[in-house]
Protein backbone atom coordinates (compact mmCIF):
# COMPACT_ATOMS: atom_id res chain seq x y z
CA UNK A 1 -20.29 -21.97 -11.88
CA UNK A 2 -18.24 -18.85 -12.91
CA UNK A 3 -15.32 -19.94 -10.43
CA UNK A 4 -15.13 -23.41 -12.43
CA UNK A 5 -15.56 -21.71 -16.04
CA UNK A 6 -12.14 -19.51 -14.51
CA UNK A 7 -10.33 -22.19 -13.68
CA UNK A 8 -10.86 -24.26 -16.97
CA UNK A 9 -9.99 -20.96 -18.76
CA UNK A 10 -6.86 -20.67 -16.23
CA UNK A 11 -5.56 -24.12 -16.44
CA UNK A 12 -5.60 -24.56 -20.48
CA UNK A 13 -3.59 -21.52 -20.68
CA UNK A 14 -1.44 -22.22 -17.66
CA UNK A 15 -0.65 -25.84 -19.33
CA UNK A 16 0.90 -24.13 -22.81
CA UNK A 17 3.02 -21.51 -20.51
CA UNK A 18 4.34 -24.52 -18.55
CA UNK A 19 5.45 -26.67 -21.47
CA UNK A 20 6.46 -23.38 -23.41
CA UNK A 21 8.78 -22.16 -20.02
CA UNK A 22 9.83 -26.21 -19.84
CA UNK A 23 11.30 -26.08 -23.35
CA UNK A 24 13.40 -23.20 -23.36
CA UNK A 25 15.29 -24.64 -19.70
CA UNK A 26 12.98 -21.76 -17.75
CA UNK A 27 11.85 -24.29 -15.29
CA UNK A 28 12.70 -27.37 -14.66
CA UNK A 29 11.13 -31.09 -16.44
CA UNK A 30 9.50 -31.99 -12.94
CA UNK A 31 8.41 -28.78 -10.86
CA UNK A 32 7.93 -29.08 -6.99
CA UNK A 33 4.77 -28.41 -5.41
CA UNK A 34 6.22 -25.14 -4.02
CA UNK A 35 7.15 -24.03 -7.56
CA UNK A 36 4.40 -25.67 -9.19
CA UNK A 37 1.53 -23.20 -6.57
CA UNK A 38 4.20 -20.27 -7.22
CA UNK A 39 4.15 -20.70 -10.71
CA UNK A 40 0.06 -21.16 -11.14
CA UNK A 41 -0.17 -18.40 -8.81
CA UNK A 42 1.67 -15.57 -11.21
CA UNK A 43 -0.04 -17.28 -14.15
CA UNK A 44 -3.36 -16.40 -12.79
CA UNK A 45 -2.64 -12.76 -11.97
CA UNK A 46 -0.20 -11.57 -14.86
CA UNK A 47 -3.33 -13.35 -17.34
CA UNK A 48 -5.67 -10.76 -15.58
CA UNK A 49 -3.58 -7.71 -16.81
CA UNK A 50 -3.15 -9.23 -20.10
CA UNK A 51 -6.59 -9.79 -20.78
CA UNK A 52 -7.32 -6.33 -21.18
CA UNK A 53 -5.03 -6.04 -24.52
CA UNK A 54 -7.39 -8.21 -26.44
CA UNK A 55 -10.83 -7.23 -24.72
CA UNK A 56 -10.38 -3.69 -25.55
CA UNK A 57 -8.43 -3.64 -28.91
CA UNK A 58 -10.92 -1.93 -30.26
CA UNK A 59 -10.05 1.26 -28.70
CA UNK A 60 -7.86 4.36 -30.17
CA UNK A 61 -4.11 3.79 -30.49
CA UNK A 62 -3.73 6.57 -27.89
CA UNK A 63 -5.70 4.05 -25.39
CA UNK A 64 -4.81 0.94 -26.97
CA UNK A 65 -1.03 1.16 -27.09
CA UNK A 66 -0.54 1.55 -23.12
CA UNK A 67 -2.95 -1.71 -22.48
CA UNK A 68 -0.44 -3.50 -25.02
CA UNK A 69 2.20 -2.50 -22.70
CA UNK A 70 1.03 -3.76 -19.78
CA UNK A 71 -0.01 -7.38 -20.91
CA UNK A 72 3.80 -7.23 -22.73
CA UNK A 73 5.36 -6.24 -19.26
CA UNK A 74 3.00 -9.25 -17.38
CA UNK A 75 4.09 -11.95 -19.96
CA UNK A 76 7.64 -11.41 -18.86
CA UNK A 77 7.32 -11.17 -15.15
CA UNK A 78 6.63 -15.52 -14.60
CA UNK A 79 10.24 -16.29 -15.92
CA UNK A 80 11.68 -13.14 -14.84
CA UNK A 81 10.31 -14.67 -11.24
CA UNK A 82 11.10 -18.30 -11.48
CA UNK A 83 14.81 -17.46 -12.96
CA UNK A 84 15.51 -15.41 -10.01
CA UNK A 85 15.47 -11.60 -11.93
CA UNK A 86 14.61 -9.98 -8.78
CA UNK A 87 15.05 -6.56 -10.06
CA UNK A 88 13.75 -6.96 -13.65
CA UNK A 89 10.58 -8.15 -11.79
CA UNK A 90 10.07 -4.85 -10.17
CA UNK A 91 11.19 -2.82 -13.56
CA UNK A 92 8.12 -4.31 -15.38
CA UNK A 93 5.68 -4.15 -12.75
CA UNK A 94 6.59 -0.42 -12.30
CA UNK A 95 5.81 -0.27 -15.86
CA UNK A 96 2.45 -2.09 -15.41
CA UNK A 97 1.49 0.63 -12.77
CA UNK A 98 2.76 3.98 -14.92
CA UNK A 99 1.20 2.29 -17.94
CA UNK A 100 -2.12 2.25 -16.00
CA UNK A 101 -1.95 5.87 -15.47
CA UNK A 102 -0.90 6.68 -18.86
CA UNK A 103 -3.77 4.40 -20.34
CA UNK A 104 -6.28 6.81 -18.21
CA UNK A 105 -4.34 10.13 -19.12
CA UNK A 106 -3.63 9.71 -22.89
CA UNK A 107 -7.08 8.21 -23.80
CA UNK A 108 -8.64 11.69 -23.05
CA UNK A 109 -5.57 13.39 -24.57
CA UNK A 110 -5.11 12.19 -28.13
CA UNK A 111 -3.24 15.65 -28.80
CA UNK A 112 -1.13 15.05 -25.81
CA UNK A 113 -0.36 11.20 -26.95
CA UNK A 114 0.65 12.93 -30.36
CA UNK A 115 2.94 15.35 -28.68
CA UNK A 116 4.23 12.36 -26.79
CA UNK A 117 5.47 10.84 -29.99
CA UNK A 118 6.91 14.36 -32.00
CA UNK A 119 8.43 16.09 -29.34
CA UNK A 120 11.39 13.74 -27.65
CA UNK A 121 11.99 16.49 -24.61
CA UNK A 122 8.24 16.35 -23.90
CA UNK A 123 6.27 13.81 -21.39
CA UNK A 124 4.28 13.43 -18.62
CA UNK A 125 5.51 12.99 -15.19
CA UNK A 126 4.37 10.13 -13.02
CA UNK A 127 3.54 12.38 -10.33
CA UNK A 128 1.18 14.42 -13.27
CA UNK A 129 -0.43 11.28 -14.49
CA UNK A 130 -1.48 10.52 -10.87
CA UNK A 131 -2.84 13.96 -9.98
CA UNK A 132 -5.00 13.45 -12.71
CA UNK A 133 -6.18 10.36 -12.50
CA UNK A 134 -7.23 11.58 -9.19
CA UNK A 135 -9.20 14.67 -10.53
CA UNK A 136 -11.32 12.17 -13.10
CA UNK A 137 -14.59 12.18 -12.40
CA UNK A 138 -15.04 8.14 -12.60
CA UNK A 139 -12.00 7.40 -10.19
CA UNK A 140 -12.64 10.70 -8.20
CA UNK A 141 -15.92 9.32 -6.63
CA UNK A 142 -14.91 5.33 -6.22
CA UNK A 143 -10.79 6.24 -4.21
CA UNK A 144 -13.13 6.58 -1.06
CA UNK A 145 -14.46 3.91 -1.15
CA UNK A 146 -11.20 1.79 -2.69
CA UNK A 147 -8.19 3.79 -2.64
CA UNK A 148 -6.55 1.89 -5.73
CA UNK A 149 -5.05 4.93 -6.96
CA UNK A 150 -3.14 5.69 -3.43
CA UNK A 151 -2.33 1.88 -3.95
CA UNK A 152 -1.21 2.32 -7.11
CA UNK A 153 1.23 5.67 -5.67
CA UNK A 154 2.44 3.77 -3.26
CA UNK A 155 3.25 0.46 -4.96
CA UNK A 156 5.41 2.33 -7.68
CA UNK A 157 6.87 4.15 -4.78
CA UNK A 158 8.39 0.83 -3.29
CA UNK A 159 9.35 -0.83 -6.55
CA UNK A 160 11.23 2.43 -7.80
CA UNK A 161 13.17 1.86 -4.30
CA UNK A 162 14.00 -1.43 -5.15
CA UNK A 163 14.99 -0.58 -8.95
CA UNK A 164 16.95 2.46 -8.18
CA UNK A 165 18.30 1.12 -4.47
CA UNK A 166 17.36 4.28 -2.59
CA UNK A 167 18.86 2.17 0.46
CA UNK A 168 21.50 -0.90 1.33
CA UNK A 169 18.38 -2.75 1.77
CA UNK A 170 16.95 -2.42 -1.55
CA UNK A 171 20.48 -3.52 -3.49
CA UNK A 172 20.76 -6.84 -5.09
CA UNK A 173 23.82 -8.63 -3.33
CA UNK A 174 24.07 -11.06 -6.37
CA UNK A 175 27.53 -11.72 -6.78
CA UNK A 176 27.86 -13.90 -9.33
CA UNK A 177 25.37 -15.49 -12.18
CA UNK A 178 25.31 -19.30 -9.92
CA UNK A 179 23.29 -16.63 -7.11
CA UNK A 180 20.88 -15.63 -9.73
CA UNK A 181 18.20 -18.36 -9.03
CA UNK A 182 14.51 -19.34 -7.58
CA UNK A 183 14.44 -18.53 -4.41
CA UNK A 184 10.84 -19.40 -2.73
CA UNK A 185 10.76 -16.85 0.10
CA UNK A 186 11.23 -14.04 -2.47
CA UNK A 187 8.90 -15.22 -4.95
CA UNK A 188 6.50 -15.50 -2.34
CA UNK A 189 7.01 -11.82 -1.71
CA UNK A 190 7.33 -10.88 -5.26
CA UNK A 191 3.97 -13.05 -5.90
CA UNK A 192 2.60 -10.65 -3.17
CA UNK A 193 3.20 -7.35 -4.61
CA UNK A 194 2.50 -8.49 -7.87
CA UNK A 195 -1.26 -9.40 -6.50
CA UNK A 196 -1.57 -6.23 -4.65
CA UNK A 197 -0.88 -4.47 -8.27
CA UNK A 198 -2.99 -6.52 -9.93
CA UNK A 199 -6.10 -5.58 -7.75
CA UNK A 200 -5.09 -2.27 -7.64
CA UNK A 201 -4.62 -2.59 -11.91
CA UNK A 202 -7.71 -4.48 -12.14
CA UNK A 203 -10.11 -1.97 -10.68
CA UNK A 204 -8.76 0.70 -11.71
CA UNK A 205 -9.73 -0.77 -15.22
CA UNK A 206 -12.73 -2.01 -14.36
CA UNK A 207 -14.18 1.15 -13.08
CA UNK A 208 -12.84 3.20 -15.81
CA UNK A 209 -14.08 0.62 -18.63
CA UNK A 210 -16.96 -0.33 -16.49
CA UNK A 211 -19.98 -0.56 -19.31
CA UNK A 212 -17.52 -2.83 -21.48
CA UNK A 213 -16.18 -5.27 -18.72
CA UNK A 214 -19.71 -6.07 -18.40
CA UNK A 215 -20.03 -7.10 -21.82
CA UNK A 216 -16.72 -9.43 -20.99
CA UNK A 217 -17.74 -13.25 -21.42
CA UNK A 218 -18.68 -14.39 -18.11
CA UNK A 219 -15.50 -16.49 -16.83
CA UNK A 220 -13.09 -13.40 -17.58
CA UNK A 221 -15.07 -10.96 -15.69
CA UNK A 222 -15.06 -13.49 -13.41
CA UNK A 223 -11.25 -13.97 -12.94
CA UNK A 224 -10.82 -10.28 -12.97
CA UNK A 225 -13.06 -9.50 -10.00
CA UNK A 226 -10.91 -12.35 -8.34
CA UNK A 227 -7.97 -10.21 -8.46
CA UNK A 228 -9.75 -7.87 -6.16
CA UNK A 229 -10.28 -8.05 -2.45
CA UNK A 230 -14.23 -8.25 -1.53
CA UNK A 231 -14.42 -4.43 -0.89
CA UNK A 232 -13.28 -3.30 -4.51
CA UNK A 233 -15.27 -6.28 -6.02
CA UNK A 234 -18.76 -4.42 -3.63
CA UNK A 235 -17.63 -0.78 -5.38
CA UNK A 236 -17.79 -2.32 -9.11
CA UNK A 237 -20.62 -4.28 -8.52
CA UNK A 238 -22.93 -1.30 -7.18
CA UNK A 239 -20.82 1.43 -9.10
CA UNK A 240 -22.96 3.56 -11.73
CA UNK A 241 -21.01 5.59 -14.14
CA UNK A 242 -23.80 7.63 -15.54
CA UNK A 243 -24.16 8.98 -11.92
């Protein structure tokens, strides 16, 4: 039942996006299978990270403002995908990751997130957000068991490689603006590390947020424990946070 009340919630949604993408020359009048799957495929996991902006908009503007982020970063990533962006696709799903980790650091630090916004020369270091999101006492005691936050590391790792081109292997060879197009194999691999985030995103979330996702209408919790492998899905369904 909850896989079918996902998909209806999916494929209304994934309909408007299409005709939306269609109209502004994004992708083409009559998709191919391939980019039809590819396309329904990002759909489904860049909804997931949006859905937190407007299940949780009633937290503090030092919470709320990073989740707003993220779900702005995921609405771009589909086109960014399908026009053939490679590295813009990697810029905003480096975002999505660092945005996690602020969301975690700044809603315990509301004199911090104040700081943030007075004092241009201060911030906080991805490598500082990380440490302590490592150190908090609801993620602490679920990494052993699902080590999203090493996933997390190491996914922002390999996409600040490919933004920055720390090696000849991680340059775009693009040319010319004819080059820039859909390329399947890529967006195959892009669709990859985008659902690897996502899970990674997802319980992160989850965990942290745990007593409200459970008040989530049924089909949404749903479709974000979908995002997870089985293993993560096992630590949120037995995790306790009062423990």
């Amino acid at each position: 039942m909850n896989r079918r009340l996902t998909a209806t919630l999916l494929a209304s949604d994934l309909t408007e996006v299409i005709q939306l993408l269609q109209s502004k020359g994004i992708l083409p009048p009559n998709l191919t299978k391939e980019m039809a799957d590819t396309t329904k495929a990002i759909h489904s996991a860049t909804y997931s990270l949006i859905l937190w902006r407007f299940r949780l908009h009633s937290l503090p503007p030092h919470g709320r403002i990073f989740l707003d982020e993220i779900a702005s970063d995921a609405l771009q990533i589909l086109p960014q995908i399908m026009m053939g962006f490679n590295k813009p696709f990697k810029l905003l799903l480096r975002g999505i990751a660092e945005n996690t980790l602020r969301h975690i650091y700044f809603i315990d630090h509301p004199v911090e997130f104040e700081r943030m916004n007075r004092d241009t020369k201060w911030y906080m270091s991805v490598d500082g957000l990380l440490e302590y999101a490592k150190h908090h006492p609801q993620l602490m005691r679920v990494e052993l068991k699902f080590d999203a936050l090493a996933k997390i590391s190491s996914l922002y790792s390999d996409l600040s490689a490919g933004v920055h081109g720390r090696s000849v292997r991680d340059l775009e060879m693009h040319s010319a603006l004819k080059r820039i197009k859909f390329e399947p194999v890529v967006a195959a691999a892009h669709l990859d590390t985008l659902k690897k985030c996502a899970a990674a995103v997802n319980f992160i979330l989850a965990i942290f947020h745990h007593t409200r996702v459970h008040k989530f209408p049924v089909q949404e919790r749903s479709l974000l424990l979908r995002t997870m492998p089985a293993a993560a899905r096992a630590v949120w369904v037995s995790h306790d946070p009062n423990t």
